[in-house]
N, C-alpha and C. Protein backbone atom coordinates (compact mmCIF):
# COMPACT_ATOMS: atom_id res chain seq x y z
N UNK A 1 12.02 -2.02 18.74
CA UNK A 1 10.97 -1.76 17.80
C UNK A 1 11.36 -0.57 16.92
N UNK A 2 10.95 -0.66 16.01
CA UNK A 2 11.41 0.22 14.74
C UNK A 2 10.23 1.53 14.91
N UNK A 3 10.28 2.14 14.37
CA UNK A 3 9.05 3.57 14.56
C UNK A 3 9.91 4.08 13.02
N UNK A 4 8.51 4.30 11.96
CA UNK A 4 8.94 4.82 10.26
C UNK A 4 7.77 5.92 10.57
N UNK A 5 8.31 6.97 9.85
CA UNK A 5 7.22 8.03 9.57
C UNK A 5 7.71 8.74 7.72
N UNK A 6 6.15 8.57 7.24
CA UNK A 6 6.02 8.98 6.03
C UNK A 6 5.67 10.13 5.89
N UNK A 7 6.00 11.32 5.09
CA UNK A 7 5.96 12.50 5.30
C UNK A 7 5.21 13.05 3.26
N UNK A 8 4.32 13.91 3.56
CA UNK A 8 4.01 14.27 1.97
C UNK A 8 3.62 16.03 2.53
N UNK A 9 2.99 16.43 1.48
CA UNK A 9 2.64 18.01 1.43
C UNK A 9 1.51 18.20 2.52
N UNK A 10 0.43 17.33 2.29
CA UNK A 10 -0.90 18.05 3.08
C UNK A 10 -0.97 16.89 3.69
N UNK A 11 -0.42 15.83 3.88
CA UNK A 11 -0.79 14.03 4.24
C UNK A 11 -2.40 13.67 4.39
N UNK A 12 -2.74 14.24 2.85
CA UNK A 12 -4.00 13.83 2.22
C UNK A 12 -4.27 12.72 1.16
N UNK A 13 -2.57 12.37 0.37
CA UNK A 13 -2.51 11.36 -0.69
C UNK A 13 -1.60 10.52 0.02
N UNK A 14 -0.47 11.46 -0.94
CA UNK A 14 0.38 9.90 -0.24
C UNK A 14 0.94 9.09 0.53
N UNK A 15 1.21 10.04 1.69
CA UNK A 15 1.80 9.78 2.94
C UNK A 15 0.82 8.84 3.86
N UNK A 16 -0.91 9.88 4.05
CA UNK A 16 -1.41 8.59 4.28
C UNK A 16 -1.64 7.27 3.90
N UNK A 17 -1.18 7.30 2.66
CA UNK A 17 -1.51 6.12 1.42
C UNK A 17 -0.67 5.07 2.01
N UNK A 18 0.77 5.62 2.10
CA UNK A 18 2.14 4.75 2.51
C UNK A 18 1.50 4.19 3.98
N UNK A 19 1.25 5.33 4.89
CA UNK A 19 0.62 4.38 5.97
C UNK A 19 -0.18 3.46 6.20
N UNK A 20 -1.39 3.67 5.14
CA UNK A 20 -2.02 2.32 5.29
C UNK A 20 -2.08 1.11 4.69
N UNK A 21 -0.87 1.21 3.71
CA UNK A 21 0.00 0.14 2.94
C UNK A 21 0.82 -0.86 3.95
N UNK A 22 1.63 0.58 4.55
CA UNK A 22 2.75 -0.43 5.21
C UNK A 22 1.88 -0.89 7.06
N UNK A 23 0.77 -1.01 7.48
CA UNK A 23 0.01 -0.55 8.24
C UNK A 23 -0.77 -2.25 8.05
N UNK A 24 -0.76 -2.51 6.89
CA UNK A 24 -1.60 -3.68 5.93
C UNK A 24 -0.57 -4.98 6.07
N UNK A 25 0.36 -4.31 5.80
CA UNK A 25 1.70 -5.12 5.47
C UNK A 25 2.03 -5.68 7.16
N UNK A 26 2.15 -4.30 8.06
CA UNK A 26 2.63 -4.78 9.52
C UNK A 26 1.81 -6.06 10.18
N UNK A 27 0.51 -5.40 9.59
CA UNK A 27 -0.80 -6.58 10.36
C UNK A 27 -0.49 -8.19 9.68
N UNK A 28 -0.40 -8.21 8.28
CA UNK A 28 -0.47 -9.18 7.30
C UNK A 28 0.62 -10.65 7.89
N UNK A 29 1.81 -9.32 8.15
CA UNK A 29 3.35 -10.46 8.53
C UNK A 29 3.62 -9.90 10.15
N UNK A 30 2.24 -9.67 10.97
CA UNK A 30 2.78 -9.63 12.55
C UNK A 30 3.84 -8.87 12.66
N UNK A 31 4.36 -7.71 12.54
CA UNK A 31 5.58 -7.14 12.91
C UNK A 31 5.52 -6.52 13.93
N UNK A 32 6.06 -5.97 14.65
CA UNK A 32 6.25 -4.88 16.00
C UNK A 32 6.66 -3.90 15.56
N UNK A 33 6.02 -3.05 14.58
CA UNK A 33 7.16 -1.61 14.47
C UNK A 33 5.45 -0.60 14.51
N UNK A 34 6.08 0.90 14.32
CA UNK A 34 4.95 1.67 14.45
C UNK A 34 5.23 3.24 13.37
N UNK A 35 4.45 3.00 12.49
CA UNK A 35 3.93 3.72 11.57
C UNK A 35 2.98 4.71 11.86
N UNK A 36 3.73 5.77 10.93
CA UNK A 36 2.39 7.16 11.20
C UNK A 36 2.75 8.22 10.22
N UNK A 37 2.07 8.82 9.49
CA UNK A 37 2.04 9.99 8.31
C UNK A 37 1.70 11.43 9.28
N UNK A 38 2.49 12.43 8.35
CA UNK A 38 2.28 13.67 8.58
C UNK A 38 2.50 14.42 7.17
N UNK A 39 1.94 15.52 7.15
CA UNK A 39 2.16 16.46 5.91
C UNK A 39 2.88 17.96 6.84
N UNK A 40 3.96 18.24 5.36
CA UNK A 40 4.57 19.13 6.07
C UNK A 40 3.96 20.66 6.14
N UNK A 41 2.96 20.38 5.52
CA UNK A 41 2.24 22.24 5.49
C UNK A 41 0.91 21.75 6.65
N UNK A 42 0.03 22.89 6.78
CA UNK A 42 -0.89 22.82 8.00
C UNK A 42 -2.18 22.79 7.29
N UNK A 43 -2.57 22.60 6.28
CA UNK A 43 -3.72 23.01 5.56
C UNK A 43 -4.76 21.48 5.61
N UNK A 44 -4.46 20.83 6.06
CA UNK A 44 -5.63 19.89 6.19
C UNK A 44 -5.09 19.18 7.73
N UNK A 45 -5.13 19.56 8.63
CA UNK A 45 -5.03 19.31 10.35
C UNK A 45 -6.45 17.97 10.49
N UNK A 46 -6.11 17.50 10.85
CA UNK A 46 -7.33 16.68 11.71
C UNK A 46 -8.16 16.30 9.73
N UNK A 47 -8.33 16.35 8.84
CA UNK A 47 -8.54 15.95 7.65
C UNK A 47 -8.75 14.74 7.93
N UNK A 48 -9.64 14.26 7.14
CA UNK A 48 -9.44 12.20 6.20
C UNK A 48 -8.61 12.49 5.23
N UNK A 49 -8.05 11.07 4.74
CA UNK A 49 -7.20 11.12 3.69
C UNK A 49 -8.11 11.49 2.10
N UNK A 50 -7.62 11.97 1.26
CA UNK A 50 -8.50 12.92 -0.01
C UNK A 50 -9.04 11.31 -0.45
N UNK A 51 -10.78 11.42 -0.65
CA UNK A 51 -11.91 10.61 -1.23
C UNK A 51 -10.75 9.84 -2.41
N UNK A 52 -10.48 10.20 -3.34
CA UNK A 52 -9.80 9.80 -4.11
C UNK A 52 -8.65 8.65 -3.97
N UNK A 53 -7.68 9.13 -2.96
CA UNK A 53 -6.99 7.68 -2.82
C UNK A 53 -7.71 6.70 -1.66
N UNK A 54 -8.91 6.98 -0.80
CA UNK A 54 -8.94 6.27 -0.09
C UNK A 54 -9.90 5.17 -1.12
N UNK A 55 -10.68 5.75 -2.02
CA UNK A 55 -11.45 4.75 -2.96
C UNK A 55 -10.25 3.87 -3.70
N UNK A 56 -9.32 4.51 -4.14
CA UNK A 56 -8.32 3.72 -4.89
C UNK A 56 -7.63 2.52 -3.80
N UNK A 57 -7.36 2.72 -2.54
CA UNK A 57 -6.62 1.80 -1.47
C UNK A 57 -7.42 1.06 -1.56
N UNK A 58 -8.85 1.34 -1.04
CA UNK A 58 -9.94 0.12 -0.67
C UNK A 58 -10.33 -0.70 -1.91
N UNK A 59 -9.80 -0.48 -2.90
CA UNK A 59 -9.88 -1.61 -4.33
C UNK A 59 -8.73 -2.28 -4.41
N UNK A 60 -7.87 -1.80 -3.49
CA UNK A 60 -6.53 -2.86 -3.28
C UNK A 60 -6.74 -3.69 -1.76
N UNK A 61 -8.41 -3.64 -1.07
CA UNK A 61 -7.82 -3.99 0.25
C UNK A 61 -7.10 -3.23 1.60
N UNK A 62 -6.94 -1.77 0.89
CA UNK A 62 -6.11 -1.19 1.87
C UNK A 62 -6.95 -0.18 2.80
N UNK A 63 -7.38 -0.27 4.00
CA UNK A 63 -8.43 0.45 4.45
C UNK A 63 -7.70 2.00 5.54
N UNK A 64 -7.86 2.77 4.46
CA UNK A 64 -7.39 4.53 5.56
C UNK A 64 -7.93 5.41 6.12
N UNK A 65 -9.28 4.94 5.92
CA UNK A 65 -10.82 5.60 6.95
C UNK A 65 -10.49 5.95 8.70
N UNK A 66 -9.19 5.33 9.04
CA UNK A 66 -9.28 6.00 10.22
C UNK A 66 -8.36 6.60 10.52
N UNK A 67 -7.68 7.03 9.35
CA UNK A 67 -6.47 8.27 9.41
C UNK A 67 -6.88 9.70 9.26
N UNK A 68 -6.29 10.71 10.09
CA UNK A 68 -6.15 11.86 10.17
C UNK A 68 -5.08 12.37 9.58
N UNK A 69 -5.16 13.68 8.91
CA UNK A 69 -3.63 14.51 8.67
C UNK A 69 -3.20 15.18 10.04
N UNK A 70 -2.04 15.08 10.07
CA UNK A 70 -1.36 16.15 11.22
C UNK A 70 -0.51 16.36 10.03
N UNK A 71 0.31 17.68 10.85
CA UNK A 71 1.81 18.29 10.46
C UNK A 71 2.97 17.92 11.07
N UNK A 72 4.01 17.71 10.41
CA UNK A 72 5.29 16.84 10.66
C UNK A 72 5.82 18.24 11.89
N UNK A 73 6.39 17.75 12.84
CA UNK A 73 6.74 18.51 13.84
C UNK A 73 8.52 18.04 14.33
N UNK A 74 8.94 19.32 14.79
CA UNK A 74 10.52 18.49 14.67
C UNK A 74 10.33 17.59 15.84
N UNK A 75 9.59 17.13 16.89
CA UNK A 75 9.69 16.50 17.76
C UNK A 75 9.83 15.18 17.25
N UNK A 76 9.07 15.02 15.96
CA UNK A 76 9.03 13.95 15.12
C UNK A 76 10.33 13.18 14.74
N UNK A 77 11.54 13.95 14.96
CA UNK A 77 12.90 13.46 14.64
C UNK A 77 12.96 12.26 16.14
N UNK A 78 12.49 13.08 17.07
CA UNK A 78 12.96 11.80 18.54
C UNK A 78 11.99 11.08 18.87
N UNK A 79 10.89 10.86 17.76
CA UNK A 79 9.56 10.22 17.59
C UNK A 79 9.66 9.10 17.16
N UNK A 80 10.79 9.25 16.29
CA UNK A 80 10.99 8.35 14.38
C UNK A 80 12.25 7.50 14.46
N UNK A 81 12.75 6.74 14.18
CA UNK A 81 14.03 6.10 13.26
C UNK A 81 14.30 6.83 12.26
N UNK A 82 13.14 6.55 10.92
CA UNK A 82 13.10 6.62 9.95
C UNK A 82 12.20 7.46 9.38
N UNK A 83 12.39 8.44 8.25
CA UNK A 83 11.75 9.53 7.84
C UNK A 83 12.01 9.32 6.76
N UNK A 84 10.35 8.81 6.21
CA UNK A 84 10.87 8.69 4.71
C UNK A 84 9.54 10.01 4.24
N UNK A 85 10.35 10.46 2.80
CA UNK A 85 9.56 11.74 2.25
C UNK A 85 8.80 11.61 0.80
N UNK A 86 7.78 12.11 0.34
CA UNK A 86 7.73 11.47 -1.00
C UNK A 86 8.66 12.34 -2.29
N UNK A 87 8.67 13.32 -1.94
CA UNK A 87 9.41 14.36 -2.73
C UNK A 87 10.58 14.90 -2.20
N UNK A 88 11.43 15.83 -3.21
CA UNK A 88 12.72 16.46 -2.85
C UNK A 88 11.74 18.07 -2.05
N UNK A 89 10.99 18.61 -2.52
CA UNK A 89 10.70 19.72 -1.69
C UNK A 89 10.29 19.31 -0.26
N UNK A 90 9.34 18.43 0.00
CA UNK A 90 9.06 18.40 1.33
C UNK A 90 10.74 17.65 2.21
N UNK A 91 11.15 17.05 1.56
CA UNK A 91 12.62 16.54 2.15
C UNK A 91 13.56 17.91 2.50
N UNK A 92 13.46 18.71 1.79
CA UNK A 92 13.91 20.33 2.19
C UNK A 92 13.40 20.36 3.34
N UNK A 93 11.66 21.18 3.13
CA UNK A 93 11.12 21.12 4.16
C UNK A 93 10.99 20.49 5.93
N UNK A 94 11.05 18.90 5.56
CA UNK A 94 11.81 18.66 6.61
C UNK A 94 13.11 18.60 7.58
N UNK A 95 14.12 18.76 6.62
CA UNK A 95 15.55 19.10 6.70
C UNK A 95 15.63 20.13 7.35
N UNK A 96 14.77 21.67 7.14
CA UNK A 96 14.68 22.56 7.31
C UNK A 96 14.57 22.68 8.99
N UNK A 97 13.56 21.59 9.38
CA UNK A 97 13.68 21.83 10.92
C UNK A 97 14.37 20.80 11.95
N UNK A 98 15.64 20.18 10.95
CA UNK A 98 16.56 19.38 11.30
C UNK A 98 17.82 20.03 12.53
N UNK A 99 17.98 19.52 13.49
CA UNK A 99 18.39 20.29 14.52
C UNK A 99 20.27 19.54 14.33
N UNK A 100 20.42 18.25 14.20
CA UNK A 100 21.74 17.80 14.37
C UNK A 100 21.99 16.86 13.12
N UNK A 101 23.13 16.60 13.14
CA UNK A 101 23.31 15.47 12.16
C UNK A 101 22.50 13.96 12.28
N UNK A 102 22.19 13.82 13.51
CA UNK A 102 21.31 12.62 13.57
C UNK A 102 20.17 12.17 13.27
N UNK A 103 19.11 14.19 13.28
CA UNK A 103 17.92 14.10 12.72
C UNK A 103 18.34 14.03 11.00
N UNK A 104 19.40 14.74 10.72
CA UNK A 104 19.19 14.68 8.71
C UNK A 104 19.46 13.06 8.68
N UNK A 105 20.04 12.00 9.25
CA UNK A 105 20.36 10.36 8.85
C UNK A 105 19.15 9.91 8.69
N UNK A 106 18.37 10.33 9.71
CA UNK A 106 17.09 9.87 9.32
C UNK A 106 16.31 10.09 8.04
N UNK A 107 16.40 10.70 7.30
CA UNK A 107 15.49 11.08 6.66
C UNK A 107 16.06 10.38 4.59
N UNK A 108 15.15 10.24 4.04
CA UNK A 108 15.73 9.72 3.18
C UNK A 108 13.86 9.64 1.72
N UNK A 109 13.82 9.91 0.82
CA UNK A 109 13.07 9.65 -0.57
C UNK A 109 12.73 8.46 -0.37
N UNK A 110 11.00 8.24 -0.14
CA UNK A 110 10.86 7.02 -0.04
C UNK A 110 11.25 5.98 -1.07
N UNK A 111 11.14 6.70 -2.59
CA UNK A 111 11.33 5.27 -3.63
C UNK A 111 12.89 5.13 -3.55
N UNK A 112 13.84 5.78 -2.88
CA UNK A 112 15.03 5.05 -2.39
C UNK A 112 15.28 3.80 -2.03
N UNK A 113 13.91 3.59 -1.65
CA UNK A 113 14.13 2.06 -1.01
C UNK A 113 14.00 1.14 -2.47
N UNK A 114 13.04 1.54 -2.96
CA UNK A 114 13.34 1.22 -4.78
C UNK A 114 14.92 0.78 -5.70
N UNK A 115 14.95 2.56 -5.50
CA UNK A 115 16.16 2.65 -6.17
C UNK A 115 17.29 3.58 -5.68
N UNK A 116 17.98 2.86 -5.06
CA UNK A 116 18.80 3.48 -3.85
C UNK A 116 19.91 5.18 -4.31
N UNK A 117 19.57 5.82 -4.05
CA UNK A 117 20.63 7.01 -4.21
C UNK A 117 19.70 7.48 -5.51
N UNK A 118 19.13 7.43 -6.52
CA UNK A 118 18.58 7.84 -7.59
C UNK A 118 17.97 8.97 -7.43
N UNK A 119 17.31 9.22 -5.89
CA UNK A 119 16.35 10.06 -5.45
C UNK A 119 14.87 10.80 -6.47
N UNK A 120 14.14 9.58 -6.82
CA UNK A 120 13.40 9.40 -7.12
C UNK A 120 12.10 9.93 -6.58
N UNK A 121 10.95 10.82 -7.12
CA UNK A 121 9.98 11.01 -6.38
C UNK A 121 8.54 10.56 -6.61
N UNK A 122 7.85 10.44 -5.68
CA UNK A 122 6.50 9.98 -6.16
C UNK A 122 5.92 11.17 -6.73
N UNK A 123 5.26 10.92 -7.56
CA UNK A 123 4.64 12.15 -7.98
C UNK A 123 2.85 12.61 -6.79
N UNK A 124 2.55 13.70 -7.14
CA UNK A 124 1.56 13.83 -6.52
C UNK A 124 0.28 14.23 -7.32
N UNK A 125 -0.61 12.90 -7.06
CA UNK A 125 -1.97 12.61 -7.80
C UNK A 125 -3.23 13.82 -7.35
N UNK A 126 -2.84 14.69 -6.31
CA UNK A 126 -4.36 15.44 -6.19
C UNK A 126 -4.69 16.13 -7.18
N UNK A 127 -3.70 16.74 -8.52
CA UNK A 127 -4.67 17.54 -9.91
C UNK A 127 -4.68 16.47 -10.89
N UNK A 128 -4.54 15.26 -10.60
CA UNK A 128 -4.70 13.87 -11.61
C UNK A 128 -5.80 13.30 -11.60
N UNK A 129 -6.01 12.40 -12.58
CA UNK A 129 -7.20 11.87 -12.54
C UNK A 129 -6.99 10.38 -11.59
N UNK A 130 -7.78 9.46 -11.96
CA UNK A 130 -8.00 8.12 -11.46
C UNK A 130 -6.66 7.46 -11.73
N UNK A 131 -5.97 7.14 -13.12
CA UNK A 131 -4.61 7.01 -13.21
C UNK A 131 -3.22 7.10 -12.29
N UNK A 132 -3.48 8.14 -12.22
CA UNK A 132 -2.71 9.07 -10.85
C UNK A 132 -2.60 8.54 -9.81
N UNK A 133 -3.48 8.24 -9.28
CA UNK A 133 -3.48 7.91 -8.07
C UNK A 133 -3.03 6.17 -8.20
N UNK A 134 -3.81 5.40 -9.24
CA UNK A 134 -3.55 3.69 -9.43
C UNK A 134 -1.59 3.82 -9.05
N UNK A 135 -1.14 4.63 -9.84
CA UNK A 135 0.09 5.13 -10.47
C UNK A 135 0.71 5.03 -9.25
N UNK A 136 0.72 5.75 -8.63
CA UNK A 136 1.13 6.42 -7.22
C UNK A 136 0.93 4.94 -6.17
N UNK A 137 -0.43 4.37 -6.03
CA UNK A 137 -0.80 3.20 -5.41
C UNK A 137 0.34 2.35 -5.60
N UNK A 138 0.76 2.09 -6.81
CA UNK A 138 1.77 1.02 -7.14
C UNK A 138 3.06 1.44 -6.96
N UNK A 139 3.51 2.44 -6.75
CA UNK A 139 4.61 3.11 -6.35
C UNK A 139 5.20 2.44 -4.89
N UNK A 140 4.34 3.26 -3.92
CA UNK A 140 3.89 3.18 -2.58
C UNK A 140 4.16 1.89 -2.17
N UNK A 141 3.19 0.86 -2.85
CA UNK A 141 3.19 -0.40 -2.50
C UNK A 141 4.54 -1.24 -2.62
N UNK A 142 5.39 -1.01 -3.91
CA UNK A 142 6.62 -1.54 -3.95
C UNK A 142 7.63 -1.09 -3.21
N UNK A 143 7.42 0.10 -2.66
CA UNK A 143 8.37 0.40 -2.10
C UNK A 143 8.25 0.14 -0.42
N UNK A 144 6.72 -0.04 -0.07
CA UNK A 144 6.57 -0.41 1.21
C UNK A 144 6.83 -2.27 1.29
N UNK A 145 6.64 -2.47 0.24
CA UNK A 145 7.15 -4.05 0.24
C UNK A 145 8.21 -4.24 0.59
N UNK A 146 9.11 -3.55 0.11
CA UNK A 146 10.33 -3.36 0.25
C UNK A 146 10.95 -3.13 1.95
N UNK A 147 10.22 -2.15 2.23
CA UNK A 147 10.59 -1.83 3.50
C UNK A 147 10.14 -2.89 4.55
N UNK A 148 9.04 -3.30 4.50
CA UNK A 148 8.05 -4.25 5.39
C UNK A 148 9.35 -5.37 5.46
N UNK A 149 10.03 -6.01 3.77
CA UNK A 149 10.91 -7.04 3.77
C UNK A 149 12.35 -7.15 5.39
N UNK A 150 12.34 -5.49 5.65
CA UNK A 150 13.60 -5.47 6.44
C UNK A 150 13.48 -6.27 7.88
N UNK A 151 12.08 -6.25 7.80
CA UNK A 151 11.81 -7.02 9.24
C UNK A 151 11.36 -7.98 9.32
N UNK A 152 10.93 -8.23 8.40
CA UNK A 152 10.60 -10.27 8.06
C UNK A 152 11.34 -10.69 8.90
């Protein structure tokens, strides 16, 4: 079984967003793998995901009402396979409490899966309006399509 963890700043937008995309996706096509978001700062612990994208998911179908924020912890490296990040700072950030060469393989820019090596970032919708977040929604989604595809 595969184990992916999505990683953002406060895992109030997008990280939970990615989870309950690819979360949608696992249920949709039966897969066996296990998904879970963290944000790499501590400022929203035990949080819902921000009003804002969870109204934007649930107009796609995507329901994140029963996600919490935690903080990405290095235990998370022997937790995970896969560590995907939405940005180059929190990819620092996590790098940062990277112990061997095996925890940095893991880790990788989620729209990589997009557009491989480009290192591409999602942007982050919390000082955006409604746009922002649609923006971000469609991001997320192609790129969790993408990923969901590896285990078809």
């Amino acid at each position: 079984m595969s184990r992916i963890l999505v990683v953002c700043l406060g895992n109030i937008c997008r990280s939970p967003l990615a989870e309950g995309i690819l979360l949608h996706l696992k249920e949709k096509h039966q897969l066996n793998i296990t998904i879970d978001s963290a944000g790499t700062s501590n400022y929203h612990i035990g949080e819902a995901p921000d009003a804002r994208t969870v109204a934007n998911a649930k107009k796609h179908k995507v329901d994140l009402s029963p996600l919490r924020a935690r903080q990405f912890q290095q235990s998370d490296f022997d937790n995970f396979d896969r560590i995907f990040v939405m940005d180059k700072s929190n990819k620092r950030n996590v790098l940062n409490l990277a112990r061997h060469e095996n925890d940095i393989a893991k880790v990788d820019l989620f729209l990589n899966l997009l557009h491989p090596g480009e290192d591409l970032e999602v942007p982050d919708p919390y000082y955006g309006g409604e746009e922002g977040f649609e923006h971000v929604f469609n991001l997320v989604w192609n790129a969790s399509e993408k990923l969901i595809a590896e285990f078809k």
